[in-house]
Protein backbone atom coordinates (compact mmCIF):
# COMPACT_ATOMS: atom_id res chain seq x y z
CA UNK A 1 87.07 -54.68 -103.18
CA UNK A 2 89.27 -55.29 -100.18
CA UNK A 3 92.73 -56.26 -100.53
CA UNK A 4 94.98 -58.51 -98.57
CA UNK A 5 96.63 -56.02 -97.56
CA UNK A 6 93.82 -53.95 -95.67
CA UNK A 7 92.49 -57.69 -94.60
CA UNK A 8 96.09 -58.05 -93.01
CA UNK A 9 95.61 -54.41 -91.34
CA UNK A 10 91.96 -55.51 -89.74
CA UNK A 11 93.35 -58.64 -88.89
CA UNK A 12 96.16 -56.83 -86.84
CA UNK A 13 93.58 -53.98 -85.31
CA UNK A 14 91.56 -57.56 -83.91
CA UNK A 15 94.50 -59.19 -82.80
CA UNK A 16 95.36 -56.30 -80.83
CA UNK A 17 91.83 -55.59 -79.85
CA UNK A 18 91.72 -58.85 -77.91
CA UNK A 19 95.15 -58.62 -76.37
CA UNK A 20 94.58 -55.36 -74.77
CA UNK A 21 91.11 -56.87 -73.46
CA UNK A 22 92.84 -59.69 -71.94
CA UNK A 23 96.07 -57.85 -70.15
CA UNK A 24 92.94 -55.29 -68.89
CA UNK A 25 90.41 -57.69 -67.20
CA UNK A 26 93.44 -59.99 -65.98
CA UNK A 27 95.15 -56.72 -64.10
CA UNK A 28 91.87 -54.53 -62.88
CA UNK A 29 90.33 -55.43 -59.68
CA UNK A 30 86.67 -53.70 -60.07
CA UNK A 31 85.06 -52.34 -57.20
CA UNK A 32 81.90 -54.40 -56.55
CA UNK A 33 80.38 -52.53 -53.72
CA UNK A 34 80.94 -48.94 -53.26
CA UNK A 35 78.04 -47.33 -51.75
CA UNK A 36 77.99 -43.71 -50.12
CA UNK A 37 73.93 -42.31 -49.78
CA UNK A 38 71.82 -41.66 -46.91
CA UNK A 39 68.72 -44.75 -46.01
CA UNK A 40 65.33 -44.95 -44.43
CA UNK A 41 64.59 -48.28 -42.68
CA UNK A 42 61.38 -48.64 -41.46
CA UNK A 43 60.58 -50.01 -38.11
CA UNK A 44 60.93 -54.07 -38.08
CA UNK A 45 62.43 -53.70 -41.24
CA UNK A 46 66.11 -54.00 -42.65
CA UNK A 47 68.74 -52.83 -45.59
CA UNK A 48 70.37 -55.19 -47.64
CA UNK A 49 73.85 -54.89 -49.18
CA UNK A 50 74.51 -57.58 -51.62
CA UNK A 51 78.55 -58.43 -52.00
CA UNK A 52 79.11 -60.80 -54.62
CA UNK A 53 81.61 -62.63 -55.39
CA UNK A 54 84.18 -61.50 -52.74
CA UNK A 55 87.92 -62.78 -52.15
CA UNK A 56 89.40 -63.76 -49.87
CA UNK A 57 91.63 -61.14 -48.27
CA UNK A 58 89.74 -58.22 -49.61
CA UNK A 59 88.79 -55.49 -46.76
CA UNK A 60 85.46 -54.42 -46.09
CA UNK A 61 84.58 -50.75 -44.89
CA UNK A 62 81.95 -49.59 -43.06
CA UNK A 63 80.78 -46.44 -41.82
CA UNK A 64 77.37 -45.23 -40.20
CA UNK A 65 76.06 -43.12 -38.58
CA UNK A 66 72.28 -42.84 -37.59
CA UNK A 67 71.12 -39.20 -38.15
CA UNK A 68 67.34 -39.79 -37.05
CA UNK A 69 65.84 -42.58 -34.76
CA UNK A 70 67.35 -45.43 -32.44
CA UNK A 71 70.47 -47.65 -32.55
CA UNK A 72 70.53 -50.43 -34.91
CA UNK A 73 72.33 -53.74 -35.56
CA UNK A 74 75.24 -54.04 -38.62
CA UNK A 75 75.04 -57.72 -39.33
CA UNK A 76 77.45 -59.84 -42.13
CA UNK A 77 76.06 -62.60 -43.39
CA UNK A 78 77.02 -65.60 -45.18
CA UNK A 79 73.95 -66.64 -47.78
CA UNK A 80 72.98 -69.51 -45.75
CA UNK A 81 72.62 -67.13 -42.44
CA UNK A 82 71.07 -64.57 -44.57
CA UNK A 83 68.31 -66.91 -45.04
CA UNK A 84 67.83 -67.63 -41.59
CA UNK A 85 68.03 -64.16 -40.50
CA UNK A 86 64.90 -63.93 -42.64
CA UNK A 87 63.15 -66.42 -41.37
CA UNK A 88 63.96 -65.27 -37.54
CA UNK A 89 62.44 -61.87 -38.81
CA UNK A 90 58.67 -63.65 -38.67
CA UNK A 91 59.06 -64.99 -35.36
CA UNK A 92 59.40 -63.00 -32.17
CA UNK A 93 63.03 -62.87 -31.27
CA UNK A 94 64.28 -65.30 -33.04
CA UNK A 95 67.74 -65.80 -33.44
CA UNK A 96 70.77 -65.99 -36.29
CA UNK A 97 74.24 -66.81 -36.97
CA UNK A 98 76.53 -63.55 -38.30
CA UNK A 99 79.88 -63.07 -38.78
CA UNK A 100 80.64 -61.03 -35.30
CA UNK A 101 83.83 -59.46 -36.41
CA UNK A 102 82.17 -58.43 -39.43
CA UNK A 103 79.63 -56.87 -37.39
CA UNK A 104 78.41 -54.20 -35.18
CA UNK A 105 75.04 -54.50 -32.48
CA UNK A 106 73.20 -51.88 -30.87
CA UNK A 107 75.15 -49.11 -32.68
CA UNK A 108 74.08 -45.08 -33.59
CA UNK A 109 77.60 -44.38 -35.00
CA UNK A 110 80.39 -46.64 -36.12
CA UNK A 111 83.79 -47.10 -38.38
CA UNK A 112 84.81 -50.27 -39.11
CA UNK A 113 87.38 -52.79 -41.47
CA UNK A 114 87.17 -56.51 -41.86
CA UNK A 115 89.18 -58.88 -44.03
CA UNK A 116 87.01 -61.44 -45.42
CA UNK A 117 88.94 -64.98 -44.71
CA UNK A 118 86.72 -67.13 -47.20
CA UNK A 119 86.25 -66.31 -50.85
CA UNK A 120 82.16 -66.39 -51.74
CA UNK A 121 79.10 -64.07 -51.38
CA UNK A 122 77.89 -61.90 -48.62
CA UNK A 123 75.00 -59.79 -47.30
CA UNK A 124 75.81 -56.87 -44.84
CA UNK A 125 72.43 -56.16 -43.24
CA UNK A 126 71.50 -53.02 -41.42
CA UNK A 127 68.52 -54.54 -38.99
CA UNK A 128 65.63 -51.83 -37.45
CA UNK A 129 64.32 -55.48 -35.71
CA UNK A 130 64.30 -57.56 -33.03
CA UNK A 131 67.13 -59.86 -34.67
CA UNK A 132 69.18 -60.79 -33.45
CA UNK A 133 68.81 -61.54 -29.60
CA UNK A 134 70.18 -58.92 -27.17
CA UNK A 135 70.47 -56.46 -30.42
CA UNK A 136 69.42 -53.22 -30.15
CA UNK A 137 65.61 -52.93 -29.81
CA UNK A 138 63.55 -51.80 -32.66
CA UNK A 139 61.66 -48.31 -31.53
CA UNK A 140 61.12 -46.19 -35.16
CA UNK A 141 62.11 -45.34 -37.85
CA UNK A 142 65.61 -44.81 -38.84
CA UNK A 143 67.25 -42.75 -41.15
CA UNK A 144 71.50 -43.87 -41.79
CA UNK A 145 74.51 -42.07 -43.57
CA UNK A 146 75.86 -45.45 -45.21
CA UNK A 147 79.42 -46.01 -46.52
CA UNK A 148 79.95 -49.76 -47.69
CA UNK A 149 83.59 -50.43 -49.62
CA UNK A 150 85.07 -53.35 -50.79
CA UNK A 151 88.52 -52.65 -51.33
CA UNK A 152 91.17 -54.99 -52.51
CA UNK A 153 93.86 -56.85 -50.26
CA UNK A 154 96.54 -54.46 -49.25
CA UNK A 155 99.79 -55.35 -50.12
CA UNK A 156 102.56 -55.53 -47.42
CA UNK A 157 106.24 -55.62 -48.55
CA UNK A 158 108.85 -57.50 -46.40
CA UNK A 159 112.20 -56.62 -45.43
CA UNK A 160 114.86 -58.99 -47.55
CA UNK A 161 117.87 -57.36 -46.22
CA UNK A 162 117.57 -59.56 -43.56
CA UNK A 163 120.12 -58.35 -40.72
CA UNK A 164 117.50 -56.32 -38.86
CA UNK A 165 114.72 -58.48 -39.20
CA UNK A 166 111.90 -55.55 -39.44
CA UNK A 167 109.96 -54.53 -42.14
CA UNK A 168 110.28 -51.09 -43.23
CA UNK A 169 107.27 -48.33 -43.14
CA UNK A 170 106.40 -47.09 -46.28
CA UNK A 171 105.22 -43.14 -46.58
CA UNK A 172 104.31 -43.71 -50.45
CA UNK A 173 100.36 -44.26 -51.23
CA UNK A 174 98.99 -48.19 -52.06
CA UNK A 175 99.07 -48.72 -56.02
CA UNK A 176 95.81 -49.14 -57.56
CA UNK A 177 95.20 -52.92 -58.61
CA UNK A 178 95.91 -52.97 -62.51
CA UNK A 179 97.26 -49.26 -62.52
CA UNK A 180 100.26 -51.18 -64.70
CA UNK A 181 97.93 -53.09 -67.05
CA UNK A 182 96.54 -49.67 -67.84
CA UNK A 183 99.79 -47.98 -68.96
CA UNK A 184 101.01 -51.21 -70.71
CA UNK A 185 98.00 -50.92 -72.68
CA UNK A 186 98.18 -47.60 -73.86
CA UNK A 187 101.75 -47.79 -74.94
CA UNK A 188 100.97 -50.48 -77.16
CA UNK A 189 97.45 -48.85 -78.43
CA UNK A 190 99.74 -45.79 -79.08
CA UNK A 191 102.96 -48.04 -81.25
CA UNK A 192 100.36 -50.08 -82.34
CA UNK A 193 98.47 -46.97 -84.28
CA UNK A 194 101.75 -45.50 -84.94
CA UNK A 195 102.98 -48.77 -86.83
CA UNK A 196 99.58 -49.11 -88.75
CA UNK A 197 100.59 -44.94 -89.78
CA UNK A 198 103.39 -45.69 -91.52
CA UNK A 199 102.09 -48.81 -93.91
């Protein structure tokens, strides 16, 4: 039979479950994208990259690099535009909206950052067709080195002691989003089990 007492020990172990699941999802940014392989696209074909859910702020990455075949287009997309880009795919050089600084036409090699202004879902498409107009012309197929990263807003600190006016450089790495969160809750998993010891 349980007593109140190990009901009142459970009861703790829960409480703290659900606190330490709370200060972790509040405080970890999770990488959404992150890929890093090598692709075959086909000619008139394309590659999809699906970003969901993306703030505004956060920093896209991209690096490619064709290793086999002709140039192709780098395209972001907003959902809407992704669904005209597929529709301009059927006709003969048809023609789409993209985010341009987001982007990259007629390409064999490229490195590349851009902050996302608007909050909502994206597509980064890497197009072996004739979309968009004055792209780079399918020929064959390609084969791609692809990095795609979504990395979190970088954080820039100001100067407040205000007489010079400019911000200082700082040599010291960017913390990892929820870095703190993950300390805070092992300390209290570790006095937590420490306590529960010493009933």
């Amino acid at each position: 039979m349980i007593g109140k007492k190990e009901i009142s020990r459970y009861r703790s172990y829960l409480i703290c479950i659900a606190f330490l699941l709370m200060i972790m999802l509040s405080g970890i940014s999770f990488a959404k994208t992150n890929i890093d392989r090598s692709i075959t696209i086909n000619l008139n074909k394309f590659y999809e990259v699906p970003m969901i859910e993306v703030k505004a702020k956060e920093v896209l990455n991209v690096e490619m690099q064709v290793t086999s075949g002709s140039a192709v287009d780098v395209l972001l997309l907003k959902p809407s535009d992704y669904s005209e880009y597929q529709n301009a795919i059927t006709q003969i050089g048809g023609n789409v909206d993209y985010i341009a600084n987001g982007s990259s036409i007629r390409v064999t090699t490229g490195k590349y950052t851009y902050t996302f202004q608007e909050a909502g879902d994206y597509f980064l498409v890497i197009d072996n067709t004739d979309v968009p107009k004055g792209g780079a012309p399918p020929s064959n197929q390609v084969e791609i080195n692809l990095k795609v990263r979504i990395d979190a807003p970088t954080m820039q600190t100001e100067s407040t002691s205000g007489s010079s006016g400019s911000t200082p450089s700082s040599t010291q790495p960017p913390k990892t989003p929820g870095f703190g969160a993950i300390i805070s809750a092992f300390v209290i998993i570790v006095l937590f089990f420490r306590l529960s010891r010493n009933k």
